[in-house]
C-alpha atoms as a PDB file:
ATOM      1  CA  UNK A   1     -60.665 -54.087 -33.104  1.00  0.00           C
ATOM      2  CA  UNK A   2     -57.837 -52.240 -31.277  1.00  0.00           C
ATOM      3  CA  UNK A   3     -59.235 -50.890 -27.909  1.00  0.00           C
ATOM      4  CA  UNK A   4     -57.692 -47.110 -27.905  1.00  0.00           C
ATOM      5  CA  UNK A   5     -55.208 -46.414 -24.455  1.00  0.00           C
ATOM      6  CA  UNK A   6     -56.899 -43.638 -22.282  1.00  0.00           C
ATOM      7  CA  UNK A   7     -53.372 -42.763 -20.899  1.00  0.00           C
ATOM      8  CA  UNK A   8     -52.019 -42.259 -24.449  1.00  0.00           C
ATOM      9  CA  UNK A   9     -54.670 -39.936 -25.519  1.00  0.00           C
ATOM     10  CA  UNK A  10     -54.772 -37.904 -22.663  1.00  0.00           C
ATOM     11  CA  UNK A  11     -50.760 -37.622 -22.545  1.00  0.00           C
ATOM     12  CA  UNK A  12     -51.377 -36.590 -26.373  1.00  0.00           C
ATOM     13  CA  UNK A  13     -53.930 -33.961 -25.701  1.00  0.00           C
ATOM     14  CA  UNK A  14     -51.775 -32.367 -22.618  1.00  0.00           C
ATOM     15  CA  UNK A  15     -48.602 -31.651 -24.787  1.00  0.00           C
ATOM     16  CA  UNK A  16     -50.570 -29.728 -27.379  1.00  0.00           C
ATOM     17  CA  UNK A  17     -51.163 -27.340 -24.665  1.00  0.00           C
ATOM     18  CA  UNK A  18     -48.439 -27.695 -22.544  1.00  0.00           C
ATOM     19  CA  UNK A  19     -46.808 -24.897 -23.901  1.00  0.00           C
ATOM     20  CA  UNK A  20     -49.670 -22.741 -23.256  1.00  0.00           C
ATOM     21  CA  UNK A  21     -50.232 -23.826 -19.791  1.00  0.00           C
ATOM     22  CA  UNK A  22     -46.899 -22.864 -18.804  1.00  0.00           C
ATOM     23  CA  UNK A  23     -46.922 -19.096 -19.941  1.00  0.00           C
ATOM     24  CA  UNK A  24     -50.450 -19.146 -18.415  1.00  0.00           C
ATOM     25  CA  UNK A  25     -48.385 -20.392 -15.250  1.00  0.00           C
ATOM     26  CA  UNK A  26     -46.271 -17.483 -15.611  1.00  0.00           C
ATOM     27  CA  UNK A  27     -48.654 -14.822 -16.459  1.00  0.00           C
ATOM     28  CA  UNK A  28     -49.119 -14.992 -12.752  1.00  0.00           C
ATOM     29  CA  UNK A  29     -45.888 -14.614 -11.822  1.00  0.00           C
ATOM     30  CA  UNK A  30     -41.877 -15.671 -11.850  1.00  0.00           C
ATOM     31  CA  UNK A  31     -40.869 -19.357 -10.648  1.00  0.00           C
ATOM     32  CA  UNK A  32     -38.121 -21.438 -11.370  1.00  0.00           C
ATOM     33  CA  UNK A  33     -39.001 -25.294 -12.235  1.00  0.00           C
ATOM     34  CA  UNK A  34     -39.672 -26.752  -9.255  1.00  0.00           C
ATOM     35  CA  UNK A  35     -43.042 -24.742  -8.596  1.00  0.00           C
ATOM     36  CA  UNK A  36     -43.755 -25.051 -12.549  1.00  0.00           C
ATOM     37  CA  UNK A  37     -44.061 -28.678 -12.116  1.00  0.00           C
ATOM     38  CA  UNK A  38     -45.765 -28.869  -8.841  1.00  0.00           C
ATOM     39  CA  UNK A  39     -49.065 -26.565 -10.629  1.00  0.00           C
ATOM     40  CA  UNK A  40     -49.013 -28.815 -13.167  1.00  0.00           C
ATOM     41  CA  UNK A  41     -48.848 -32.195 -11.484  1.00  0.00           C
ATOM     42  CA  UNK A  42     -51.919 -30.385  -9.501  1.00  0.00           C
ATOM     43  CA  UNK A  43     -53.261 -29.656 -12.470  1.00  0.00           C
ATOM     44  CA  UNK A  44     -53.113 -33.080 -13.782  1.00  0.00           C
ATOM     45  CA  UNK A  45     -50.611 -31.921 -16.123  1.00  0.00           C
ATOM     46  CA  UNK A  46     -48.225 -34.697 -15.526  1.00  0.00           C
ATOM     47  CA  UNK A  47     -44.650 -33.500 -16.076  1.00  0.00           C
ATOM     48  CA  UNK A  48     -41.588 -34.052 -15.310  1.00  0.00           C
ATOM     49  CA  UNK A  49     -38.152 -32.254 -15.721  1.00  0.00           C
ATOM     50  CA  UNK A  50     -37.040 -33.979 -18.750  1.00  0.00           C
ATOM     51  CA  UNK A  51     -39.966 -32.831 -20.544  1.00  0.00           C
ATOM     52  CA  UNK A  52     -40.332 -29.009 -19.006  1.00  0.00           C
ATOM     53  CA  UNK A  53     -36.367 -27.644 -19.723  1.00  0.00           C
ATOM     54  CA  UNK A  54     -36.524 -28.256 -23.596  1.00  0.00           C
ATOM     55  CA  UNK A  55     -40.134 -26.458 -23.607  1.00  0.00           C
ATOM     56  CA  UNK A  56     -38.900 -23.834 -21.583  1.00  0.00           C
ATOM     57  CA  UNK A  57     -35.632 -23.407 -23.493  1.00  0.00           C
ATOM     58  CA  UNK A  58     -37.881 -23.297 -27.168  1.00  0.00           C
ATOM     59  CA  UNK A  59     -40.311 -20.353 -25.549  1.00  0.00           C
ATOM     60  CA  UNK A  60     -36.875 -18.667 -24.581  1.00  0.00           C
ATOM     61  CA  UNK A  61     -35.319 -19.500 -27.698  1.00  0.00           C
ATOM     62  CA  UNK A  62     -38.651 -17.713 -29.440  1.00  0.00           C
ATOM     63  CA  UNK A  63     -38.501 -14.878 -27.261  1.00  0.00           C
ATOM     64  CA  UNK A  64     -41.711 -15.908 -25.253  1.00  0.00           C
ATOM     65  CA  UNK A  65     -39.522 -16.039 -22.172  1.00  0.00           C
ATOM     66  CA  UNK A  66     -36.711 -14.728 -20.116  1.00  0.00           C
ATOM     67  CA  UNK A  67     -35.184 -15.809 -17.187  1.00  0.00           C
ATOM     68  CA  UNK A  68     -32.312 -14.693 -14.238  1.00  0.00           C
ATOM     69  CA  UNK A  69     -30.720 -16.408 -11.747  1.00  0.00           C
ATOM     70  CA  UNK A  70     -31.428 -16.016  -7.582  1.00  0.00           C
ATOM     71  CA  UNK A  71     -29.200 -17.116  -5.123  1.00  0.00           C
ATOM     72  CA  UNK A  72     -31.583 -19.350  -2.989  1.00  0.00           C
ATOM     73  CA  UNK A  73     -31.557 -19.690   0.733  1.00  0.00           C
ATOM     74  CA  UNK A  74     -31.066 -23.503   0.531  1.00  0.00           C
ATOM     75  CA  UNK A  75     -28.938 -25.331  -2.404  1.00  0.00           C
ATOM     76  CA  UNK A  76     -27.438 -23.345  -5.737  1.00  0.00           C
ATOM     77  CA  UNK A  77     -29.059 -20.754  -7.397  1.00  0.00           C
ATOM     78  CA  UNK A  78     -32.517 -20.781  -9.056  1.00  0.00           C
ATOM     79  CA  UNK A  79     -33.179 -19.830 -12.526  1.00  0.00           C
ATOM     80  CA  UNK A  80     -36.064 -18.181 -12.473  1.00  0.00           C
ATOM     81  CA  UNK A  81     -38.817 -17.321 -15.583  1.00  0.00           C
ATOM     82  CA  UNK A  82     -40.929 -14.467 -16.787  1.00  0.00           C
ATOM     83  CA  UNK A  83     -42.863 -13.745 -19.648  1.00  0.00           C
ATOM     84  CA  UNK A  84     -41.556 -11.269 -22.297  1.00  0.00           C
ATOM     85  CA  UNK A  85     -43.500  -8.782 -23.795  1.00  0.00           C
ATOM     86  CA  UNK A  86     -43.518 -10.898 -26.902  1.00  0.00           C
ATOM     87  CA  UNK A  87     -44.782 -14.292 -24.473  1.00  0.00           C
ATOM     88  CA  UNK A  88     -47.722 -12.023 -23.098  1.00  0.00           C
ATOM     89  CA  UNK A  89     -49.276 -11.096 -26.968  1.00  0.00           C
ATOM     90  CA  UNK A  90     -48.367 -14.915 -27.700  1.00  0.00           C
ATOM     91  CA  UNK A  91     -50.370 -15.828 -24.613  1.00  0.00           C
ATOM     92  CA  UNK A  92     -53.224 -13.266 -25.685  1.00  0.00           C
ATOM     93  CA  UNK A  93     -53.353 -15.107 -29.391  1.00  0.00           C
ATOM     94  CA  UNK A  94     -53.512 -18.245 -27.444  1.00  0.00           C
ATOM     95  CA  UNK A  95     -55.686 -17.486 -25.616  1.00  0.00           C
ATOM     96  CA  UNK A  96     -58.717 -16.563 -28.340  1.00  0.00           C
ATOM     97  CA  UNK A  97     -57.427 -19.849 -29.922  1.00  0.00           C
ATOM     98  CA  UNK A  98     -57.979 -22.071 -27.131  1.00  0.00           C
ATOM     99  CA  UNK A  99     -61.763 -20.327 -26.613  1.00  0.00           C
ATOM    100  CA  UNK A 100     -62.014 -21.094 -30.527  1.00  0.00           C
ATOM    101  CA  UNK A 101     -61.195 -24.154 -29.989  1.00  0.00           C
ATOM    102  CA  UNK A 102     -63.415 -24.952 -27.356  1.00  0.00           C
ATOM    103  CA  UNK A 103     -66.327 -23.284 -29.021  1.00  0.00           C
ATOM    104  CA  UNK A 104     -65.619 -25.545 -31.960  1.00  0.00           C
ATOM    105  CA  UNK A 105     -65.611 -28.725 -30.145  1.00  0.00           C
ATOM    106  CA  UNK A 106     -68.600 -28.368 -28.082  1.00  0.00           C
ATOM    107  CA  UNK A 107     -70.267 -27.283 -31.263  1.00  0.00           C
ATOM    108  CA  UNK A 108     -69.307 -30.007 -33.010  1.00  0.00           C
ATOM    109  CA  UNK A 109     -70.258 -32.440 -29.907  1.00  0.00           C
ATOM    110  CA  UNK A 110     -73.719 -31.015 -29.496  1.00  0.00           C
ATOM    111  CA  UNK A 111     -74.284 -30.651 -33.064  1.00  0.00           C
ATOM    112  CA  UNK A 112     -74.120 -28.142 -35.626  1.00  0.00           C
END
């Protein structure tokens, strides 16, 4: 019997809400990459750039996002993200999806 890899699942369960974690991110405020990744590596959200700019270019792509550049006091300029109107009614649907979710799941662990 194949023993299932705890790393694996968990990295499988954090990119289904990846997406959502960063607008949550940004629901708080603008950053550019660099702070993105730090909240999520303290979130144990394990990312890394690679992963982040295609994510971040999709939600822009889909109008969830929009970004501007800022000179910054050390090194080239920062491009920095906010949410779009449409990224803060996204964020609102997922957010009563992830409490569905949730709700679901603990039913479904406790019994129905």
């Amino acid at each position: 019997m194949e023993i299932l890899n705890e790393e694996n699942i968990k990295s499988q369960m954090r990119k289904g809400v990846l997406e959502y974690c960063i607008l949550s991110i940004l629901r708080k405020g603008d950053s550019y990459v660099s702070p993105l990744i730090m909240q999520l590596k303290q979130a144990k959200m394990i990312v890394v750039e690679g992963t982040l700019y295609p994510l971040l270019a999709r939600q822009k792509n889909q109008g969830l996002l929009s970004y501007r550049w800022e000179e910054s006091p050390s090194g080239p300029p920062r491009k920095y993200y906010s949410l779009t109107d449409k990224g803060r009614k996204a964020l609102e649907v997922m957010d009563e999806a992830w409490q569905d979710v949730v709700k679901t799941v603990d039913l479904i662990k406790t019994g129905i």
